[in-house]
N, C-alpha and C. Protein backbone atom coordinates (compact mmCIF):
# COMPACT_ATOMS: atom_id res chain seq x y z
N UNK A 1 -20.51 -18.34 -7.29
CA UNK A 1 -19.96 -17.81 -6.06
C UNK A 1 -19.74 -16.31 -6.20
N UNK A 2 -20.23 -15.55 -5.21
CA UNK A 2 -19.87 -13.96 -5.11
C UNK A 2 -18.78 -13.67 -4.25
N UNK A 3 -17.56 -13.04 -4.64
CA UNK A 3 -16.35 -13.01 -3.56
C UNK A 3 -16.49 -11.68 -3.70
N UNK A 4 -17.26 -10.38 -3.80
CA UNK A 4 -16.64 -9.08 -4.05
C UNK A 4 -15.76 -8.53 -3.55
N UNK A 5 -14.69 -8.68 -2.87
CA UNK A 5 -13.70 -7.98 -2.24
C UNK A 5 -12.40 -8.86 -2.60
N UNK A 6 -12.91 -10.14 -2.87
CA UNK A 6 -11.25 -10.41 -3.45
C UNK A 6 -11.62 -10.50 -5.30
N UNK A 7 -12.57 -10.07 -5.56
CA UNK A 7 -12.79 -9.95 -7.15
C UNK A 7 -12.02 -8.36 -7.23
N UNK A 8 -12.09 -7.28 -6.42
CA UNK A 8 -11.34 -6.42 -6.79
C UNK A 8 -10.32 -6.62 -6.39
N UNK A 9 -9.76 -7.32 -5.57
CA UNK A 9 -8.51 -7.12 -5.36
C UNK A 9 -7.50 -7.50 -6.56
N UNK A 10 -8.18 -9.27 -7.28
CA UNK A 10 -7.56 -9.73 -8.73
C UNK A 10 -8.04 -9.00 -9.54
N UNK A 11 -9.02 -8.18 -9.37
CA UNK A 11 -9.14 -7.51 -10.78
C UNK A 11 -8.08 -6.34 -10.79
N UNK A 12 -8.14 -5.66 -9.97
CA UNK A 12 -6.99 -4.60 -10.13
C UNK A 12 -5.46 -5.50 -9.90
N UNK A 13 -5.31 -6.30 -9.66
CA UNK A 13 -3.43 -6.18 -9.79
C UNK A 13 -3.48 -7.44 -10.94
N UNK A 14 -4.53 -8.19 -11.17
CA UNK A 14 -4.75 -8.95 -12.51
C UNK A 14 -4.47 -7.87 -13.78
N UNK A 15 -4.75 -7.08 -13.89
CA UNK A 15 -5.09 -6.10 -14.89
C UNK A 15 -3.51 -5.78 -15.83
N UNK A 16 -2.50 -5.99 -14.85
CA UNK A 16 -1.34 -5.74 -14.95
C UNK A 16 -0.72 -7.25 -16.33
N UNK A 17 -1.78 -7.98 -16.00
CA UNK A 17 -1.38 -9.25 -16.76
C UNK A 17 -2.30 -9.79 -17.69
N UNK A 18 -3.36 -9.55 -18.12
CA UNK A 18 -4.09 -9.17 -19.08
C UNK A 18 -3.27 -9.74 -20.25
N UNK A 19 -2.61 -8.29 -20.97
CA UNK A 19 -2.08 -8.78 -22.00
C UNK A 19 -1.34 -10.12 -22.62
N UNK A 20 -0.09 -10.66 -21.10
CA UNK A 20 0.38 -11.79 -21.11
C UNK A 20 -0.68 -13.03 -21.39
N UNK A 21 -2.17 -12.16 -20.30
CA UNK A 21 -2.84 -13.39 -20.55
C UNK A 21 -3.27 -14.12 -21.78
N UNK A 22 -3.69 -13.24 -22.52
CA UNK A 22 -4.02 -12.81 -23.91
C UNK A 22 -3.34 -13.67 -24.83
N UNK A 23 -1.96 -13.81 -24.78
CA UNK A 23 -0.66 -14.02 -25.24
C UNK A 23 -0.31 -15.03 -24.80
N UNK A 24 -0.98 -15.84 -24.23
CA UNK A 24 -0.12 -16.97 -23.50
C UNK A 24 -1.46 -18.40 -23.87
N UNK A 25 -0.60 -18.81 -24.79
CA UNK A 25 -0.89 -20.42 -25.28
C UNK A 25 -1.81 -21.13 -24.37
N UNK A 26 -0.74 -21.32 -23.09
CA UNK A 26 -1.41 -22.13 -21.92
C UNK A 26 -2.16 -21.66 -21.21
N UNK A 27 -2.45 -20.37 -21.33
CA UNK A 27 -3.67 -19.94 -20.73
C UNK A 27 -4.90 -20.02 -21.57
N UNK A 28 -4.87 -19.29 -23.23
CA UNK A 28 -5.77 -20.35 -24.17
C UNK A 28 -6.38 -21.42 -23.78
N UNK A 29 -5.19 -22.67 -23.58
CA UNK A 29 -5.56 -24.21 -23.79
C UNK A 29 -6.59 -24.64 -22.00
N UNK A 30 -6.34 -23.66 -21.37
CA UNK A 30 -6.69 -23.92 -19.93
C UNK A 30 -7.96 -22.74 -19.88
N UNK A 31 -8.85 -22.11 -20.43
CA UNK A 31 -9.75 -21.59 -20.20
C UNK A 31 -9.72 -19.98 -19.28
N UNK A 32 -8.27 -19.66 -19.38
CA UNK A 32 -8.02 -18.42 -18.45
C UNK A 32 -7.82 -17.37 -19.16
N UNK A 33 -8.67 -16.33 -19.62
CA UNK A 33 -8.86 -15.39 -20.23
C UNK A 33 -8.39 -14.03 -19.48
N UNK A 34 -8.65 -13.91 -18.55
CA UNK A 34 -7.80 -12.54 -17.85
C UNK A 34 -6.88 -12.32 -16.53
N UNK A 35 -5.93 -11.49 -16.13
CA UNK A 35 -4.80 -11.74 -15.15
C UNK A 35 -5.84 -12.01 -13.75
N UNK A 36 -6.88 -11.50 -13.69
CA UNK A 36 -7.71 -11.74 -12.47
C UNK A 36 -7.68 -13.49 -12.36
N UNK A 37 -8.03 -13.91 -13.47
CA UNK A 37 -8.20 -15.60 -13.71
C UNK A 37 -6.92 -16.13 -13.20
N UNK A 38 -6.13 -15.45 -13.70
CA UNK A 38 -5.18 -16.24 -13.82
C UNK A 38 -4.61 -15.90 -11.94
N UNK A 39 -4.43 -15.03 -11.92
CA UNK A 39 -3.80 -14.68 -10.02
C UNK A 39 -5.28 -15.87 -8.97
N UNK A 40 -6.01 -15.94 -9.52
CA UNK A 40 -7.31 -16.92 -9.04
C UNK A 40 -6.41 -18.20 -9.23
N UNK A 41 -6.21 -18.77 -10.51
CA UNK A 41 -6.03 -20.27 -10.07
C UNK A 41 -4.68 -20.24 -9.55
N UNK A 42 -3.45 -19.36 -9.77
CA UNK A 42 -2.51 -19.10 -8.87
C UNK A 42 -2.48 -19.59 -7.57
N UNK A 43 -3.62 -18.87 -6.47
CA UNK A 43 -3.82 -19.15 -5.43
C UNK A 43 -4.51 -20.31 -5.08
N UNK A 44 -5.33 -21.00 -5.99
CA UNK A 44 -6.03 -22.26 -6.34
C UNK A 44 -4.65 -23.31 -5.68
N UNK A 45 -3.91 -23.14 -6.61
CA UNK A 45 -2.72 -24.02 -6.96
C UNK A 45 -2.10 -24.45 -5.85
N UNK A 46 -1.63 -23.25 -5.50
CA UNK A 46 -0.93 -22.71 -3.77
C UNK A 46 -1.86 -23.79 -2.92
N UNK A 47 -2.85 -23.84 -2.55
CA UNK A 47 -3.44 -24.13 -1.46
C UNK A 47 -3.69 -25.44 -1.64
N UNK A 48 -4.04 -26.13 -3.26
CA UNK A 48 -4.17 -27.74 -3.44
C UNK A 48 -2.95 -28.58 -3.88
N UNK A 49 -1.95 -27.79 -4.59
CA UNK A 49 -1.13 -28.53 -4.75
C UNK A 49 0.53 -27.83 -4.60
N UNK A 50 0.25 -27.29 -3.25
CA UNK A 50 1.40 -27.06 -2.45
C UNK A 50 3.07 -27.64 -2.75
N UNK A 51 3.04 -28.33 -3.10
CA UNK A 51 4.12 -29.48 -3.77
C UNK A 51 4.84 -29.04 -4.95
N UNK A 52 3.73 -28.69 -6.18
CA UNK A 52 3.95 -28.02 -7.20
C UNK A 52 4.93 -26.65 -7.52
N UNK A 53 5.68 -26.05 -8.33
CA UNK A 53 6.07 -24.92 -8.24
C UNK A 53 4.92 -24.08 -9.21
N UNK A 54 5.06 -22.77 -9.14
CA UNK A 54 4.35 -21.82 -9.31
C UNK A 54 5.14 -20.34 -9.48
N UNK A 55 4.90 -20.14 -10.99
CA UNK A 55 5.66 -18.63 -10.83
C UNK A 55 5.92 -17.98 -9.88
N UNK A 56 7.33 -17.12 -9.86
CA UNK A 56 7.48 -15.95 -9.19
C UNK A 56 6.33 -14.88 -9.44
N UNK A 57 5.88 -14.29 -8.61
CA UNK A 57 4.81 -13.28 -8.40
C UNK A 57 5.37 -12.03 -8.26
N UNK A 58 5.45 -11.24 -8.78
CA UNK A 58 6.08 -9.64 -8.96
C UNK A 58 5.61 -8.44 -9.54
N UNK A 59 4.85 -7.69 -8.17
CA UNK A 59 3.93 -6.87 -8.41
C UNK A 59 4.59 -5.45 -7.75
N UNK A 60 4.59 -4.64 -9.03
CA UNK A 60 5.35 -3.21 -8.79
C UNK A 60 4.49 -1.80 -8.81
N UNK A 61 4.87 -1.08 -8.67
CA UNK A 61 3.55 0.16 -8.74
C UNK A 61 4.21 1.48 -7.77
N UNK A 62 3.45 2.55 -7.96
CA UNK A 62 3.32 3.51 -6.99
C UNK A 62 3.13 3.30 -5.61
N UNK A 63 3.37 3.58 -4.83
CA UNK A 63 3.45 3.57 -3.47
C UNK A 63 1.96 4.02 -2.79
N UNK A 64 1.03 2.83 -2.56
CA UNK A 64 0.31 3.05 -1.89
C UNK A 64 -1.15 2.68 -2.95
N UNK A 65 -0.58 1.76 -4.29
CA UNK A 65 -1.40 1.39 -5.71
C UNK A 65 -1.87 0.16 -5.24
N UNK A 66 -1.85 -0.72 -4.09
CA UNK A 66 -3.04 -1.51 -3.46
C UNK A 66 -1.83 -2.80 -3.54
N UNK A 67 -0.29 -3.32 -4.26
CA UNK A 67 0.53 -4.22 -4.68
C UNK A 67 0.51 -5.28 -3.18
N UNK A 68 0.54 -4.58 -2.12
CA UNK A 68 0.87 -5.53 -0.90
C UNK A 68 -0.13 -6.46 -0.50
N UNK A 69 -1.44 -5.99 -1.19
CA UNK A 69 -2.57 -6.36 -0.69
C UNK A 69 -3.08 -8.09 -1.21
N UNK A 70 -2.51 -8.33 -2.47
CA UNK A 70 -2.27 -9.54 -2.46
C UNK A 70 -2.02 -10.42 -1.55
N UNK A 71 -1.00 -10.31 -1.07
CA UNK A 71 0.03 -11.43 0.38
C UNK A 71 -0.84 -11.01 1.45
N UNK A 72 -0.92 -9.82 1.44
CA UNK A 72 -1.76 -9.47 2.91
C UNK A 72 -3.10 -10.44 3.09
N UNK A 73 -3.69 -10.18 2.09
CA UNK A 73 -5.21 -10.88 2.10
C UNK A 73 -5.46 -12.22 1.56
N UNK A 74 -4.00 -12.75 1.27
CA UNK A 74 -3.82 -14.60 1.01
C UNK A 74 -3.39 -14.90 2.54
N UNK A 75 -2.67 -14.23 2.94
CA UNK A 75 -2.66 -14.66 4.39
C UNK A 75 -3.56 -14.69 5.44
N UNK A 76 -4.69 -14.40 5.13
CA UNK A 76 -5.67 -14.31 5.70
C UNK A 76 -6.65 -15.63 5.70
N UNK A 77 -6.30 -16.60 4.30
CA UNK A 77 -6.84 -17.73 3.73
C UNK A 77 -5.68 -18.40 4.21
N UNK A 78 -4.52 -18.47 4.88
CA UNK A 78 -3.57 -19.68 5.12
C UNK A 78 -2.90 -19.63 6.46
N UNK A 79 -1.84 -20.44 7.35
CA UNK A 79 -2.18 -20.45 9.06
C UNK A 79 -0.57 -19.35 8.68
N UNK A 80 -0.65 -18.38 9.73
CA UNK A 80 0.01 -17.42 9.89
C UNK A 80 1.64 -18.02 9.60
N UNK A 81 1.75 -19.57 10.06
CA UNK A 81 3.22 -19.95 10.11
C UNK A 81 3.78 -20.38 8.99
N UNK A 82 2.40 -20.57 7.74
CA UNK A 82 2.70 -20.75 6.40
C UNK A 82 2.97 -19.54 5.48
N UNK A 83 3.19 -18.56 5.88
CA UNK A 83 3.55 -17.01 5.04
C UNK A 83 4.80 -16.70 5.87
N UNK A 84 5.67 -16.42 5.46
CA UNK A 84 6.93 -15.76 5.85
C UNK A 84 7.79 -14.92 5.23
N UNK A 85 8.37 -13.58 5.50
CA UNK A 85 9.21 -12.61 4.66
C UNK A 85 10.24 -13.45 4.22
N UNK A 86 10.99 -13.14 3.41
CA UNK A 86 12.07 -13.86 2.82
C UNK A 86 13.26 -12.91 2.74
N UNK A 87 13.01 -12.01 2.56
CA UNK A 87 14.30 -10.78 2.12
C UNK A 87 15.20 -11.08 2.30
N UNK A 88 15.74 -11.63 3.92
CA UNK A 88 16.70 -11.54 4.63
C UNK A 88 16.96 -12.71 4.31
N UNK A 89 16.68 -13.54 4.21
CA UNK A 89 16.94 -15.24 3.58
C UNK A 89 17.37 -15.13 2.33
N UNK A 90 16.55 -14.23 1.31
CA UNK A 90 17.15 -14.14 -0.13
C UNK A 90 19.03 -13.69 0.12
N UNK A 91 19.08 -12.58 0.59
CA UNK A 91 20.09 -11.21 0.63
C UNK A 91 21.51 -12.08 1.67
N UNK A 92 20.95 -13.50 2.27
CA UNK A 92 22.15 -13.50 3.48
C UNK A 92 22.87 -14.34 2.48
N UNK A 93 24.44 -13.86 2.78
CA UNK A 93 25.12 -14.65 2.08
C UNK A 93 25.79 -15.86 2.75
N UNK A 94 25.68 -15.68 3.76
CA UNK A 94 25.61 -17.35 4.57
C UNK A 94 25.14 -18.01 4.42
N UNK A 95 24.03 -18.33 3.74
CA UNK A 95 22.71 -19.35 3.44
C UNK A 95 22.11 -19.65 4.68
N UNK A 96 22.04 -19.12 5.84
CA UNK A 96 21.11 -19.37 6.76
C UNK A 96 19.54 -19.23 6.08
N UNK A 97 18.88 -20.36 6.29
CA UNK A 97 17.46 -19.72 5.89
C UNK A 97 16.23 -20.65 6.69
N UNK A 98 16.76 -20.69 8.09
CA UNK A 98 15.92 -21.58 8.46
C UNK A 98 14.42 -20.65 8.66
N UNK A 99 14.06 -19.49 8.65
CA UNK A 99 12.90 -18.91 8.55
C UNK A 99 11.92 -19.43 7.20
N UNK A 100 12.17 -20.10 6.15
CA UNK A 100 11.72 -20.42 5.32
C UNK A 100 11.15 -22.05 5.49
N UNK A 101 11.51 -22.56 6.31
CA UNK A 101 11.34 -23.84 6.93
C UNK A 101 9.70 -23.78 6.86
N UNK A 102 9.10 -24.74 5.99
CA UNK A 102 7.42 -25.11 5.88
C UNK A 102 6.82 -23.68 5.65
N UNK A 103 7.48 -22.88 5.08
CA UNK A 103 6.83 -21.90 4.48
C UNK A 103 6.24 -21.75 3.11
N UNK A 104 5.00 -21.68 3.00
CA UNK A 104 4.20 -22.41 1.51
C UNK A 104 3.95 -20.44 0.74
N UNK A 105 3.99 -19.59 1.75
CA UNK A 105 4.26 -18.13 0.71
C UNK A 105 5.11 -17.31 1.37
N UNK A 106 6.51 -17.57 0.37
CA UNK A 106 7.66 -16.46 0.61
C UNK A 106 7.33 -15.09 -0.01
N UNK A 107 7.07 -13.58 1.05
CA UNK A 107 6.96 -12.30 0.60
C UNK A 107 8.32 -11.83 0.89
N UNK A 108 8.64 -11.52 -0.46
CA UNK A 108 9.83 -10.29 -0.24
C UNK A 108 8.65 -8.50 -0.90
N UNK A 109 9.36 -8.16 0.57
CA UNK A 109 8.58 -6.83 0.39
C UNK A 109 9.27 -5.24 0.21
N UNK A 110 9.42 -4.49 -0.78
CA UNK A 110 9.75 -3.45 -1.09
C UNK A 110 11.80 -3.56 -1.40
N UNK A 111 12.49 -4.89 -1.47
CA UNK A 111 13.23 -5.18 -1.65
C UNK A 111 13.94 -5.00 -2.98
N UNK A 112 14.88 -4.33 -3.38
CA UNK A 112 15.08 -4.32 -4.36
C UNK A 112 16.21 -5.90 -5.09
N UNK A 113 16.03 -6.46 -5.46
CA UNK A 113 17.07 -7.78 -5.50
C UNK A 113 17.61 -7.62 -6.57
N UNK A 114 17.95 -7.03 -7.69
CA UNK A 114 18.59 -6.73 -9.31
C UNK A 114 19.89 -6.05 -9.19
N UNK A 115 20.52 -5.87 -8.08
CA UNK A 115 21.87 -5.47 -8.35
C UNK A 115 22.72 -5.67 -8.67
N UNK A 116 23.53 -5.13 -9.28
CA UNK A 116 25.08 -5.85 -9.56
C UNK A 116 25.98 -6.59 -8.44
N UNK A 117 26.22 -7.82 -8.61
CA UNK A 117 26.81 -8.42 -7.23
C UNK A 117 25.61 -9.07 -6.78
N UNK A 118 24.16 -9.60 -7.14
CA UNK A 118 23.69 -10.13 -6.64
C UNK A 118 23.23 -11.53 -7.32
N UNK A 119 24.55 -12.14 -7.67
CA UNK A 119 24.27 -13.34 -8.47
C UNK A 119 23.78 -14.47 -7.19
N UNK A 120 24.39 -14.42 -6.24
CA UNK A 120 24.22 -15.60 -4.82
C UNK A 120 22.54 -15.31 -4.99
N UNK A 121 21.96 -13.98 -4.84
CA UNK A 121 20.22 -13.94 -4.38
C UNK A 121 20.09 -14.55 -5.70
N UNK A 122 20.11 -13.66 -7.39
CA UNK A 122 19.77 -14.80 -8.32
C UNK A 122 19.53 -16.17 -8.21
N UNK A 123 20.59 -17.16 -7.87
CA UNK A 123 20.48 -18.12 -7.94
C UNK A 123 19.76 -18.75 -7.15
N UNK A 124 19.30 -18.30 -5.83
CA UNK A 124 18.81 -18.56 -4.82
C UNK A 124 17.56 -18.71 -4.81
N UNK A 125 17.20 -17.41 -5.60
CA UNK A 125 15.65 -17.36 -6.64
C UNK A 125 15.30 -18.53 -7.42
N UNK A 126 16.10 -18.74 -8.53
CA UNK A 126 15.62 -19.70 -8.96
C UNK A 126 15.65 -20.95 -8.31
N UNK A 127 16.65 -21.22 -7.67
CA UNK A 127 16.17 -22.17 -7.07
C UNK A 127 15.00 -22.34 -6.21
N UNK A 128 14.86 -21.83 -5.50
CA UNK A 128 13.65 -21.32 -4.21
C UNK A 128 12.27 -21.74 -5.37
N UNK A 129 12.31 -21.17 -6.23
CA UNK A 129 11.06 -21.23 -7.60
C UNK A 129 11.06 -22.42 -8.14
N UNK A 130 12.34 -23.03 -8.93
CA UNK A 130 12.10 -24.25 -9.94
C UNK A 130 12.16 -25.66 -9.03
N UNK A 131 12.81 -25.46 -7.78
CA UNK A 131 13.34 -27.08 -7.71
C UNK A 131 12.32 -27.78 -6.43
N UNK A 132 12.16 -29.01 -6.58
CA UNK A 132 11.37 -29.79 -5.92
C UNK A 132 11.85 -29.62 -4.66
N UNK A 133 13.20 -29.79 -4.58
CA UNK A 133 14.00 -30.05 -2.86
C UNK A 133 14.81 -28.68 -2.75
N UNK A 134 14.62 -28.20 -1.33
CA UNK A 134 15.75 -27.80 -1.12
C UNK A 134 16.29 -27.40 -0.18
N UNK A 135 17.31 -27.07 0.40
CA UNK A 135 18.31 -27.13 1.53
C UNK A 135 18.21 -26.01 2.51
N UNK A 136 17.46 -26.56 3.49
CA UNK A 136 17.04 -25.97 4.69
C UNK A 136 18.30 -25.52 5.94
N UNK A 137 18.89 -24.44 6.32
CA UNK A 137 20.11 -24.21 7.10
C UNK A 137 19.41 -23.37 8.36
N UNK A 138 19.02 -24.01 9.37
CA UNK A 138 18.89 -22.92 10.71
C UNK A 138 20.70 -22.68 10.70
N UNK A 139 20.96 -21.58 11.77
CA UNK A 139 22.20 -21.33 12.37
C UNK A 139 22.43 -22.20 13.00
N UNK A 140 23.89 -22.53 12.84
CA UNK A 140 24.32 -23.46 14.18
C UNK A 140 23.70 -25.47 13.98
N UNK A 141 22.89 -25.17 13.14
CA UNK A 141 22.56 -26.54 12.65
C UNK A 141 23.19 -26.99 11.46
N UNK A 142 22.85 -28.47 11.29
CA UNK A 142 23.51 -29.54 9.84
C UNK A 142 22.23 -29.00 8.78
N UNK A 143 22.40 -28.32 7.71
CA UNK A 143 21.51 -28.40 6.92
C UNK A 143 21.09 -29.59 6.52
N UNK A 144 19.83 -29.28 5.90
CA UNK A 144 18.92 -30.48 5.30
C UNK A 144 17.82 -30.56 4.15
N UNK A 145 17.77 -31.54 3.44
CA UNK A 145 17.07 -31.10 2.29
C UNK A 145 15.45 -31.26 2.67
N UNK A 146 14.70 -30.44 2.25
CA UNK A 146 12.93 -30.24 2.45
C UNK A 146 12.33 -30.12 1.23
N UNK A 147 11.19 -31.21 1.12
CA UNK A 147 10.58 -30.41 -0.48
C UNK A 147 10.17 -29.20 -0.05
N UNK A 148 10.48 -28.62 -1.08
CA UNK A 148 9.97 -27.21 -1.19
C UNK A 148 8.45 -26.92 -1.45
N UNK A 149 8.22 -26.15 -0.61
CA UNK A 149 6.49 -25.80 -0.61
C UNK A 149 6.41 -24.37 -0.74
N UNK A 150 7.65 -23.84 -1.03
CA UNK A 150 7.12 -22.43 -0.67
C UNK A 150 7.15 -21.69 -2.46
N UNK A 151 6.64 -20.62 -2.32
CA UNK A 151 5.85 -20.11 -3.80
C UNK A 151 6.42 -18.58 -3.27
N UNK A 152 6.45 -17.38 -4.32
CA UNK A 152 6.82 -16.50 -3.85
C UNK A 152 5.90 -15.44 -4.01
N UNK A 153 5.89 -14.13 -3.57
CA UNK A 153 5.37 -13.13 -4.49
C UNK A 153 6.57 -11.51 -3.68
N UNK A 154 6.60 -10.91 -5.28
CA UNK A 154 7.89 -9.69 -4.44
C UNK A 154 6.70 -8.45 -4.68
N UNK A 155 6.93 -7.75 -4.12
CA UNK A 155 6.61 -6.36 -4.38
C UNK A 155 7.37 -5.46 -4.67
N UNK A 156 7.19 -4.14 -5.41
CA UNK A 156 8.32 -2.89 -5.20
C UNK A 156 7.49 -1.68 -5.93
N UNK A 157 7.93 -0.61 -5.71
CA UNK A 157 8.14 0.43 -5.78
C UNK A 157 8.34 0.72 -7.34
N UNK A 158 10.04 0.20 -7.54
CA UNK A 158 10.33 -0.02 -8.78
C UNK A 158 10.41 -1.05 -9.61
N UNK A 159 10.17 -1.05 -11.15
CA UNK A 159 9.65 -1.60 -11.70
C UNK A 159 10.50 -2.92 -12.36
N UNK A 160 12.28 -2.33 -11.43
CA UNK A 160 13.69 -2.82 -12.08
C UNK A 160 14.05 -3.74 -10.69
N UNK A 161 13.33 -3.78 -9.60
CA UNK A 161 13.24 -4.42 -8.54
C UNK A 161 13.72 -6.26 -8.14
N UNK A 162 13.44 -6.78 -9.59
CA UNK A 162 13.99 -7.96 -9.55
C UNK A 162 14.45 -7.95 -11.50
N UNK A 163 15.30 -8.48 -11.29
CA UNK A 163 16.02 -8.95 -12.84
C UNK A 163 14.89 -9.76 -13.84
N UNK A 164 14.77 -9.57 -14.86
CA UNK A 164 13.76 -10.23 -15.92
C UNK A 164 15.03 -10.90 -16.69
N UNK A 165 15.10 -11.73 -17.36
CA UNK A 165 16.09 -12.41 -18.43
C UNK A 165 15.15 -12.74 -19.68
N UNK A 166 16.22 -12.66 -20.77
CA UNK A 166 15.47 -13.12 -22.06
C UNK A 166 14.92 -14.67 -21.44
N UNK A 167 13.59 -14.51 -22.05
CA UNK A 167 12.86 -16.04 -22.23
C UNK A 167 12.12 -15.88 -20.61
N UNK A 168 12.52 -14.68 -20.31
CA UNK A 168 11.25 -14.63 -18.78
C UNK A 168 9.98 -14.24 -19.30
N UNK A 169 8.96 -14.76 -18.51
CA UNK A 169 7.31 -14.50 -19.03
C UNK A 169 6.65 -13.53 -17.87
């Protein structure tokens, strides 16, 4: 298969992950030799086994270094009502988050989320990332639990944009 336009797109923000790839066991044991490969079956994943969780995606750079173009041009492969910003869902401390409702790719975009005082978004993260179910709140409604389908990817500017913890990959 010839994709040239989304081969550069993983090759340049793949490039960023290279080394990890290099470095990473399970990419060894699974035949994925470079971050291009690996942002490939990423989106593989996303689209067949929706159900599944799937790393946080967190792509940082100079302003205007191609980072948005990821989400931009996966949304182009999925129905407009399955991509949705998240920011404001991460950041509310009400837990309203009915915008996330059957959303299979959460973009937080140019957001910085690592601040001090932002343990509520922390946790919110991981959850949103690790857990099978989780608790859907429009305003004014009874929340409710939804498997989770949604996968993320952040962008930023800066490189301190979301928190890393020992034992993050």
């Amino acid at each position: 298969l010839v994709y040239t336009h989304w081969t550069m797109i993983l090759d340049h923000l793949g490039a960023g992950l290279d080394v990890a790839v290099n470095n990473s066991e399970w990419c060894e044991k699974n035949g994925i030799t470079t971050g291009s490969a690996y942002l490939k079956c990423w989106m593989a994943a996303l689209i067949q086994y929706p159900k599944e969780p799937l790393p946080y995606l967190f792509f940082y750079g100079k302003e205007d270094s191609g980072k948005s173009i990821f989400h931009e041009a996966f949304t182009l492969l999925l129905s407009k009502k399955s991509v949705c910003r998240i920011d404001s869902a991460l950041q509310n401390p009400s837990f309203f988050n009915g915008e996330i409702a059957d959303c299979v790719l959460g973009v937080v975009e140019e957001t910085n989320l690592s601040g001090k005082g932002n343990k509520f978004v922390l946790n919110k993260m991981k959850d949103w990332v690790t857990s099978r179910d989780i608790s859907i709140h429009f305003k004014g409604e009874t929340p409710y639990m939804a498997t989770n389908i949604m996968h993320m990817v952040h962008t930023s500017n800066e490189a301190d944009a979301v928190p890393v913890f020992p034992g993050d990959t």
